[in-house]
N, C-alpha and C. Protein backbone atom coordinates (compact mmCIF):
# COMPACT_ATOMS: atom_id res chain seq x y z
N UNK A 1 87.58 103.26 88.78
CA UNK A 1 86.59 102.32 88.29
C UNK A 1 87.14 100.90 88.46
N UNK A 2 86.06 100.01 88.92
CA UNK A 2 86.53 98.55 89.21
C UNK A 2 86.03 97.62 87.97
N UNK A 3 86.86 97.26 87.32
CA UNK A 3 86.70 96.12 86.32
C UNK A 3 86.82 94.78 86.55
N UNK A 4 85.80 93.74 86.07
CA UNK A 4 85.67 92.80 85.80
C UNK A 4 86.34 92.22 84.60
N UNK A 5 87.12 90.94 84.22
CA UNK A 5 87.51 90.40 83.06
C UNK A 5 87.50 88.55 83.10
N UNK A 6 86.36 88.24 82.81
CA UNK A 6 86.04 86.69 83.25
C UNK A 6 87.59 85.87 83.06
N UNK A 7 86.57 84.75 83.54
CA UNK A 7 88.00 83.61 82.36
C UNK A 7 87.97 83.25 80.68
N UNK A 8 86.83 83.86 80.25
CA UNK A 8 86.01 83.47 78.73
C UNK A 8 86.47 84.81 78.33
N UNK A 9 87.26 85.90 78.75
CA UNK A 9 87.24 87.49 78.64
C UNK A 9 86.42 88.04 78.49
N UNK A 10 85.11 88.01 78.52
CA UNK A 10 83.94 89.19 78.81
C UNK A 10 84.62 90.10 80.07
N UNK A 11 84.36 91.84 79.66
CA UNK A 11 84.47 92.67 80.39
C UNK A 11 83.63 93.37 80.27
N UNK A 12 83.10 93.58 82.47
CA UNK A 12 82.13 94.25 82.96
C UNK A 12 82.61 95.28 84.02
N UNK A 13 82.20 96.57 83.82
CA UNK A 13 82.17 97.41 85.15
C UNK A 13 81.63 96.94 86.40
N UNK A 14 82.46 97.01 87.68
CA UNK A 14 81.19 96.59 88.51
C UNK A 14 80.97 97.69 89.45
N UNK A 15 79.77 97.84 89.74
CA UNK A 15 79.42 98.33 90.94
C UNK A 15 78.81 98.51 91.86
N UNK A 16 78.56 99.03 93.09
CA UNK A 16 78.10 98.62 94.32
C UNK A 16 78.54 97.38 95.11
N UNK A 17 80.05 98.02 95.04
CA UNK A 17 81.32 97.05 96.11
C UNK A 17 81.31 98.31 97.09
N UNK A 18 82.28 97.88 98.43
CA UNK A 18 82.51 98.54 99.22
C UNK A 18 83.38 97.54 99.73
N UNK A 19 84.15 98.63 100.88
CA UNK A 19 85.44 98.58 101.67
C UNK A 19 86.94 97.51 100.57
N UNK A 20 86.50 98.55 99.88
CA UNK A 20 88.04 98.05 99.18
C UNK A 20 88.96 98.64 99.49
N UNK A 21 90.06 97.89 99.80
CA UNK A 21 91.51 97.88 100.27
C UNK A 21 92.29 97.23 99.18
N UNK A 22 93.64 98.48 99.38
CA UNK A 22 94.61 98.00 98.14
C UNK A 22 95.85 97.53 99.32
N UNK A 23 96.66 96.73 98.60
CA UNK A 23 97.95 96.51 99.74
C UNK A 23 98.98 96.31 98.91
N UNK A 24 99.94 96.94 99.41
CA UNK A 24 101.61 96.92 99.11
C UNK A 24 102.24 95.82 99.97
N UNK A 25 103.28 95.18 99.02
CA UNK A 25 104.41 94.47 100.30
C UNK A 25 105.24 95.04 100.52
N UNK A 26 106.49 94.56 100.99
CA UNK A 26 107.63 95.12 100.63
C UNK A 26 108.17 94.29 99.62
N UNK A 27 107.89 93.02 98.93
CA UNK A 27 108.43 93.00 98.25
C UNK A 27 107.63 93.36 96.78
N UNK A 28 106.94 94.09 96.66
CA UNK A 28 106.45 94.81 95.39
C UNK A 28 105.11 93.89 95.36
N UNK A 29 104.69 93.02 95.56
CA UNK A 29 103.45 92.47 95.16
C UNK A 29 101.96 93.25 95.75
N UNK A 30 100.92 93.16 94.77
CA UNK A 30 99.90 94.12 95.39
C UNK A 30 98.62 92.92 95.50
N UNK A 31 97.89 93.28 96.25
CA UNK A 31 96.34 93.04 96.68
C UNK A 31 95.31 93.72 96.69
N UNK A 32 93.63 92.95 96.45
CA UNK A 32 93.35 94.07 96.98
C UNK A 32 92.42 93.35 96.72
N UNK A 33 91.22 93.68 97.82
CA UNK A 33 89.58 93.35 98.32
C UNK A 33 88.67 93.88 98.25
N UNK A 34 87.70 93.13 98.91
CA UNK A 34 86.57 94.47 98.51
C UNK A 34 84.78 92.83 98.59
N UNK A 35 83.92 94.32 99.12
CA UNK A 35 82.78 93.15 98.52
C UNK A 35 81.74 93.87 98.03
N UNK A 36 81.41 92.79 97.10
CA UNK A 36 80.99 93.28 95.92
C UNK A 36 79.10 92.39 96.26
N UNK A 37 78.23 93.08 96.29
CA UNK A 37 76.64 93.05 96.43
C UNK A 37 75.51 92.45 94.83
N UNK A 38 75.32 91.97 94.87
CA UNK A 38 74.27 91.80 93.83
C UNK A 38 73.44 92.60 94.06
N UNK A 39 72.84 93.71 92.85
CA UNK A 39 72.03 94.68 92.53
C UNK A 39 71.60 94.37 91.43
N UNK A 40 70.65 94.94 91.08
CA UNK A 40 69.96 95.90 89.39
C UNK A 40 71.01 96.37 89.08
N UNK A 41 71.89 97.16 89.31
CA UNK A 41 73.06 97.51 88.43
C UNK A 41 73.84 96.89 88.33
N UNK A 42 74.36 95.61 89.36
CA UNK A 42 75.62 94.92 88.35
C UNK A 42 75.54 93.45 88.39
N UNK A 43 73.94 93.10 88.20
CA UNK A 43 73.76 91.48 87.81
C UNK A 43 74.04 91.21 86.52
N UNK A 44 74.46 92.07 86.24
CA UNK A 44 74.98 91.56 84.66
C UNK A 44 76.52 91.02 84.74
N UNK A 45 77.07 91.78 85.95
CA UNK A 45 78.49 91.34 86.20
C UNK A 45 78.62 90.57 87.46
N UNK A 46 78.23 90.40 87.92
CA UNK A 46 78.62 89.61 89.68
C UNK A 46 78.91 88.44 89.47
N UNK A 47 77.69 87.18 88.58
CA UNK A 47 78.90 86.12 88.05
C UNK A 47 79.87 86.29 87.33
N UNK A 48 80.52 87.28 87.17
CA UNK A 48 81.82 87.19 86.41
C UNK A 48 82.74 87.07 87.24
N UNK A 49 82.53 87.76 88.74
CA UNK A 49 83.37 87.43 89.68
C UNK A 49 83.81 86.23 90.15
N UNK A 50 84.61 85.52 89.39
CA UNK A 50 84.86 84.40 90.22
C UNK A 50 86.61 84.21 90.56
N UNK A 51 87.14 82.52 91.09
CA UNK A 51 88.27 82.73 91.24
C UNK A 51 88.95 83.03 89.95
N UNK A 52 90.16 82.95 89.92
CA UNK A 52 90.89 83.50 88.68
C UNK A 52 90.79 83.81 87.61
N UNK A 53 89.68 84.87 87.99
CA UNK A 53 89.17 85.69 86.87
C UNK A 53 89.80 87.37 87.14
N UNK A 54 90.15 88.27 86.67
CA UNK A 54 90.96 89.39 86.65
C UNK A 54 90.05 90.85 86.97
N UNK A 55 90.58 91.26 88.29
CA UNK A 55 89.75 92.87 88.68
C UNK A 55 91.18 93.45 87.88
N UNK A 56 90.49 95.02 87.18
CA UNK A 56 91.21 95.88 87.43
C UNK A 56 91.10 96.89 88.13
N UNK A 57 92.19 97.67 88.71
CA UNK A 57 91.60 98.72 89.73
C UNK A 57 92.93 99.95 89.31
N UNK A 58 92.61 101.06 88.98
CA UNK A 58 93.44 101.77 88.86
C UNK A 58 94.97 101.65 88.26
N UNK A 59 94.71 101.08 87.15
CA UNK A 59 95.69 100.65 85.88
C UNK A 59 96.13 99.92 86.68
N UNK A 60 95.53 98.83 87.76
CA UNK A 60 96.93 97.25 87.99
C UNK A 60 95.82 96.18 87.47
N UNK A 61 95.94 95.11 87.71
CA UNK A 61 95.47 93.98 87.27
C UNK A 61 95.63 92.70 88.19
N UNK A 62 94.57 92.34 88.83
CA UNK A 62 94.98 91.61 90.33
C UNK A 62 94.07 90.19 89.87
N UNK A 63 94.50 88.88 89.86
CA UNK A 63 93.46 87.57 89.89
C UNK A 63 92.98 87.63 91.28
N UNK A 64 91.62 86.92 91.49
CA UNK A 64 91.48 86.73 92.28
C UNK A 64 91.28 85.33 92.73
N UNK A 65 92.26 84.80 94.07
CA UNK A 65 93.05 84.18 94.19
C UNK A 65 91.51 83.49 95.40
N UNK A 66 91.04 84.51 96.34
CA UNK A 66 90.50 83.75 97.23
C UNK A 66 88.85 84.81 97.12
N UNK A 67 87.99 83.61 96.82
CA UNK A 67 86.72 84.62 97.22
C UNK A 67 85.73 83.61 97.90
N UNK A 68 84.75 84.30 98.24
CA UNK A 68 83.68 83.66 99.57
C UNK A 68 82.46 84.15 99.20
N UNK A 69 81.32 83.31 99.07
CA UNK A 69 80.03 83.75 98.65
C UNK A 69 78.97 83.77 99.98
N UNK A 70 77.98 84.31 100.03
CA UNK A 70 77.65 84.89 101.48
C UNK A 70 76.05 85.52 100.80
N UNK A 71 75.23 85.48 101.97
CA UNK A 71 74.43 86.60 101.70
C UNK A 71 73.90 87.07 103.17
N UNK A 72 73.71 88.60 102.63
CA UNK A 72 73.11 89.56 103.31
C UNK A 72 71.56 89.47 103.78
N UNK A 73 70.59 88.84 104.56
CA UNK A 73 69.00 88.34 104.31
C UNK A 73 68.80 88.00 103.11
N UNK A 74 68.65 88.75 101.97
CA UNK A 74 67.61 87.59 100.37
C UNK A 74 69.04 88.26 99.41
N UNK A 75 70.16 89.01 100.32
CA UNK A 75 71.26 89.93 99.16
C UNK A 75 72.11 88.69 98.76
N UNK A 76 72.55 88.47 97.48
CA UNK A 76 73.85 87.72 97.20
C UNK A 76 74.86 88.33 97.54
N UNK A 77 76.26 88.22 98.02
CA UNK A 77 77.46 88.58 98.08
C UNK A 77 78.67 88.20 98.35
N UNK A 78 79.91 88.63 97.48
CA UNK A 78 80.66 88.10 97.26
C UNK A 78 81.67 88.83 97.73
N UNK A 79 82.72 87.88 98.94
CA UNK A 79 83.67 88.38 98.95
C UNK A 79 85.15 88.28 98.60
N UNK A 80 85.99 89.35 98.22
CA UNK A 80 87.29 88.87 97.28
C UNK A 80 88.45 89.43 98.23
N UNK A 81 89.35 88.59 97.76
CA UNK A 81 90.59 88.80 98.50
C UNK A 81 91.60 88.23 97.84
């Protein structure tokens, strides 16, 4: 499950992301992406996505450092990295 945690701390589930990628370094630091769609199911959360505001993904906890707003024809979307 992918979590949302603003900068105000409201926490939201989000969903209807795709192609998320997690990354290892070698020196221990992790990443990880993904883009995330405005829907009926998670306009309650999609502005929460912003920069240094906190995903969790499988007990880690990643800011997000770089994101890009975009749309799909009339879709909002956001991408994180």
């Amino acid at each position: 499950m992918l979590v949302v945690m603003s900068l105000q701390g409201q926490t939201e589930a989000l969903t209807d992301y795709k192609d998320l990628t997690r990354k290892r370094r070698v020196n221990g630091e992790r990443s990880l992406s993904f883009l995330l769609f405005k829907t009926e199911r998670n306009a309650h959360a999609f502005d929460l996505v912003q920069e240094e505001s906190v995903v969790e993904y499988d007990g880690h906890k990643y800011r997000i450092k770089q994101l890009e707003e975009l749309a799909v024809g009339a879709v909002p979307m956001k991408r994180v990295r």
